[in-house]
C-alpha atoms as a PDB file:
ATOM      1  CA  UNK A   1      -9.021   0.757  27.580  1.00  0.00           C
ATOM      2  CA  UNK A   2      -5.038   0.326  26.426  1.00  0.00           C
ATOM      3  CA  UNK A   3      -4.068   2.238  23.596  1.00  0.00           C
ATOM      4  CA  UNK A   4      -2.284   0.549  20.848  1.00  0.00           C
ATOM      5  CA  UNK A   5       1.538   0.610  21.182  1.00  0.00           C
ATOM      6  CA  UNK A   6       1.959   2.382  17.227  1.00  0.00           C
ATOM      7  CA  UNK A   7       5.597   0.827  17.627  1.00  0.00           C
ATOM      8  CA  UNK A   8       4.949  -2.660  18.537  1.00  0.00           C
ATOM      9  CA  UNK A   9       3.188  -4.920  15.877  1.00  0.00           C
ATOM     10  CA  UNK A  10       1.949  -8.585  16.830  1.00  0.00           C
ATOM     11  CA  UNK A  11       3.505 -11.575  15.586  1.00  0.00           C
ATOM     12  CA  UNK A  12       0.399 -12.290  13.786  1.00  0.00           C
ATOM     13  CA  UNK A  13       0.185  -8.665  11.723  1.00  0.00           C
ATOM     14  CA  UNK A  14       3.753  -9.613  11.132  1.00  0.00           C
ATOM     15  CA  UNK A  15       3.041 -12.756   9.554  1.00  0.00           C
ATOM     16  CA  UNK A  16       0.586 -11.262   7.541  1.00  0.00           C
ATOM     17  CA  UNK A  17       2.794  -9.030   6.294  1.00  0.00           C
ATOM     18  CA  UNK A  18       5.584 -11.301   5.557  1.00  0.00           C
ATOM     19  CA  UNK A  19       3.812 -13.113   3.635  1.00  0.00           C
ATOM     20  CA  UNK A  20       2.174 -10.579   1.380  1.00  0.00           C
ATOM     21  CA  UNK A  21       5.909  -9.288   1.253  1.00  0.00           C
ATOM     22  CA  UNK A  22       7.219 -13.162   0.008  1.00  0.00           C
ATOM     23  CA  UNK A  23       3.928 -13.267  -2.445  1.00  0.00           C
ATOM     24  CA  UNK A  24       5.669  -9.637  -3.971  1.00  0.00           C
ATOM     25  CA  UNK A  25       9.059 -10.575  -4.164  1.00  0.00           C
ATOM     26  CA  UNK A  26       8.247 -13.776  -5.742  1.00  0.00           C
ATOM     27  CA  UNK A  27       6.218 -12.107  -8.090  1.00  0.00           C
ATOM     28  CA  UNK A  28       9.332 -11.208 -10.142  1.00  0.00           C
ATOM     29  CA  UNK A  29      11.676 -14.385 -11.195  1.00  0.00           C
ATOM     30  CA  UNK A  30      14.660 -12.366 -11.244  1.00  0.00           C
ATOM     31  CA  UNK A  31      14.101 -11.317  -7.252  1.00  0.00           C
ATOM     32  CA  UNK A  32      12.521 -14.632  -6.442  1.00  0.00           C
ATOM     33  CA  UNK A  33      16.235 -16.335  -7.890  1.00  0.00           C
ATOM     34  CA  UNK A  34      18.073 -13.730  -6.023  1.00  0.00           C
ATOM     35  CA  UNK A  35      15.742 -14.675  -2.737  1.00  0.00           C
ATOM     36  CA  UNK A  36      16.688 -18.020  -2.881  1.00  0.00           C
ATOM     37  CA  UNK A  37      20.217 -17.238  -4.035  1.00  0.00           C
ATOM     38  CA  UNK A  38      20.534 -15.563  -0.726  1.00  0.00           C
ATOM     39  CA  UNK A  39      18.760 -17.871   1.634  1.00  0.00           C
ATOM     40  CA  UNK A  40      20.253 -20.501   0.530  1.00  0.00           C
ATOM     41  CA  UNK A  41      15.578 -22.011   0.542  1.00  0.00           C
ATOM     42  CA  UNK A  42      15.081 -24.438  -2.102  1.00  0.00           C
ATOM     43  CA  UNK A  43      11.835 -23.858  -3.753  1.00  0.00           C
ATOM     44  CA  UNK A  44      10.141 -26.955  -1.778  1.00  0.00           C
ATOM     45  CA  UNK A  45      11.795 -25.685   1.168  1.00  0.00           C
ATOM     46  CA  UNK A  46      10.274 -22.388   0.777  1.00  0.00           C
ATOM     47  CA  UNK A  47       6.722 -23.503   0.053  1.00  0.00           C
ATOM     48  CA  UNK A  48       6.534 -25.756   2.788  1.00  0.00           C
ATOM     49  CA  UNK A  49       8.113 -23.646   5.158  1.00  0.00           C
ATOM     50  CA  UNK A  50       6.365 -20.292   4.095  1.00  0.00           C
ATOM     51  CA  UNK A  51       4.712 -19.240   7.041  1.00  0.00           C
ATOM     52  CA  UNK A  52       7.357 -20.042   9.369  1.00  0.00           C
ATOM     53  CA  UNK A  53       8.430 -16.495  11.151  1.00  0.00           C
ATOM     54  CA  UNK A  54      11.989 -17.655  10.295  1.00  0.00           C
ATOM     55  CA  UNK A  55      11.807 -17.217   6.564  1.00  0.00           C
ATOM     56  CA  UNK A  56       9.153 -14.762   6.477  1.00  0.00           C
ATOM     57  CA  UNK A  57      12.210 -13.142   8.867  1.00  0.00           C
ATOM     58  CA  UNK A  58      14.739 -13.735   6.091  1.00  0.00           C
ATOM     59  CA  UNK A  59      12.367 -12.783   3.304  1.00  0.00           C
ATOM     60  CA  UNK A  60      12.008  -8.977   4.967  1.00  0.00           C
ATOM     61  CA  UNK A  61      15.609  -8.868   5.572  1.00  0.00           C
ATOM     62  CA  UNK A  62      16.522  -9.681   2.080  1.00  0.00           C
ATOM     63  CA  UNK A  63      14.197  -6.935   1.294  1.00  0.00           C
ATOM     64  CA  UNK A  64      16.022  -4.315   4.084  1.00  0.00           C
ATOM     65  CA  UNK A  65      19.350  -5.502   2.485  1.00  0.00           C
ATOM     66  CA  UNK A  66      18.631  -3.544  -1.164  1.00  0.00           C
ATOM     67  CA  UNK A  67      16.517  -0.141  -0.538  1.00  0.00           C
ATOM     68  CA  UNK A  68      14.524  -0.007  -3.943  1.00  0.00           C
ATOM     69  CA  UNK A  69      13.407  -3.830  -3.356  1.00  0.00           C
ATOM     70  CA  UNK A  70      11.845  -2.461   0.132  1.00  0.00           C
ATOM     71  CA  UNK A  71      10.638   0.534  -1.261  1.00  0.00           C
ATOM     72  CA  UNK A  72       9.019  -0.697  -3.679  1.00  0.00           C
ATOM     73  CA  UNK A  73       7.514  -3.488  -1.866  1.00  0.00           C
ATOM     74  CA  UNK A  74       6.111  -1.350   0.866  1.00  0.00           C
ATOM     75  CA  UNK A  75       4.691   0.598  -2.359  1.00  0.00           C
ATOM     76  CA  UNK A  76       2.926  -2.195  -3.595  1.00  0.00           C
ATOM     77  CA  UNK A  77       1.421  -3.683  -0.001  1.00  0.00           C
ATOM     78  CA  UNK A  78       0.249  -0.010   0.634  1.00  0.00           C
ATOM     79  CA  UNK A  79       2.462   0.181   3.910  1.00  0.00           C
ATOM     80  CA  UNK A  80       5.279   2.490   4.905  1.00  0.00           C
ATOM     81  CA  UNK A  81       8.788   1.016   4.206  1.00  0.00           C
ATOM     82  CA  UNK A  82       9.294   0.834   8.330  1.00  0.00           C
ATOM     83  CA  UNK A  83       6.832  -1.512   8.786  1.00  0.00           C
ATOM     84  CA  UNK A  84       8.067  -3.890   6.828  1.00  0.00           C
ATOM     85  CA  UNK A  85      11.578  -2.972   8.831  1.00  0.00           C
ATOM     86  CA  UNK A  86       9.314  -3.670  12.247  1.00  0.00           C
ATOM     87  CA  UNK A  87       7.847  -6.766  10.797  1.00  0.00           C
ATOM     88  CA  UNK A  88      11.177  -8.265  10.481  1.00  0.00           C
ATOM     89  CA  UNK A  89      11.699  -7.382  14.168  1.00  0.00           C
ATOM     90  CA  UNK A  90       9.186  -8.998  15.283  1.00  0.00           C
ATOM     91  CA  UNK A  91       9.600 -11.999  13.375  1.00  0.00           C
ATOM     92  CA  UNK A  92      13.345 -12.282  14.888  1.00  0.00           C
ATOM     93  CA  UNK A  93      12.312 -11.420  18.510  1.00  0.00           C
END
């Protein structure tokens, strides 16, 4: 029997995650604008495109790039702030 490798998450938890982390952030028009602002993802763009690791990738990172936005997040989902931080590597890996 392996033993599960605490570190390492699976694309598909990571998924998962990025999506309840997109859901949160555009939960609040303000962040959702500043998302967007950022990305440069048109609305469309974004909801056809919203399970692809790629934005779910730049979602989390927009999140990493302003503390209280991850913080709170991570609040919200019930996680740690650091796996939302591994998420995002495994989406980019």
């Amino acid at each position: 029997m392996q033993t599960p490798d605490t570190n390492r998450q699976s694309g598909g938890d990571a998924i998962a995650l990025g999506l309840s982390a997109l859901a949160w952030t555009l939960g609040d028009a303000a962040r959702a604008e500043r998302l967007l602002a950022v990305t440069g993802l048109a609305p469309d763009d974004l909801r056809a495109r919203a399970a692809d690791p790629a934005v779910l990738g730049a979602v989390l990172a927009f999140l990493e790039a302003y503390e209280p936005d991850l913080v709170a997040c991570a609040d919200a989902l019930g996680v740690k702030p650091e796996l939302l931080v591994r998420a995002h590597q495994a989406l980019e890996a």
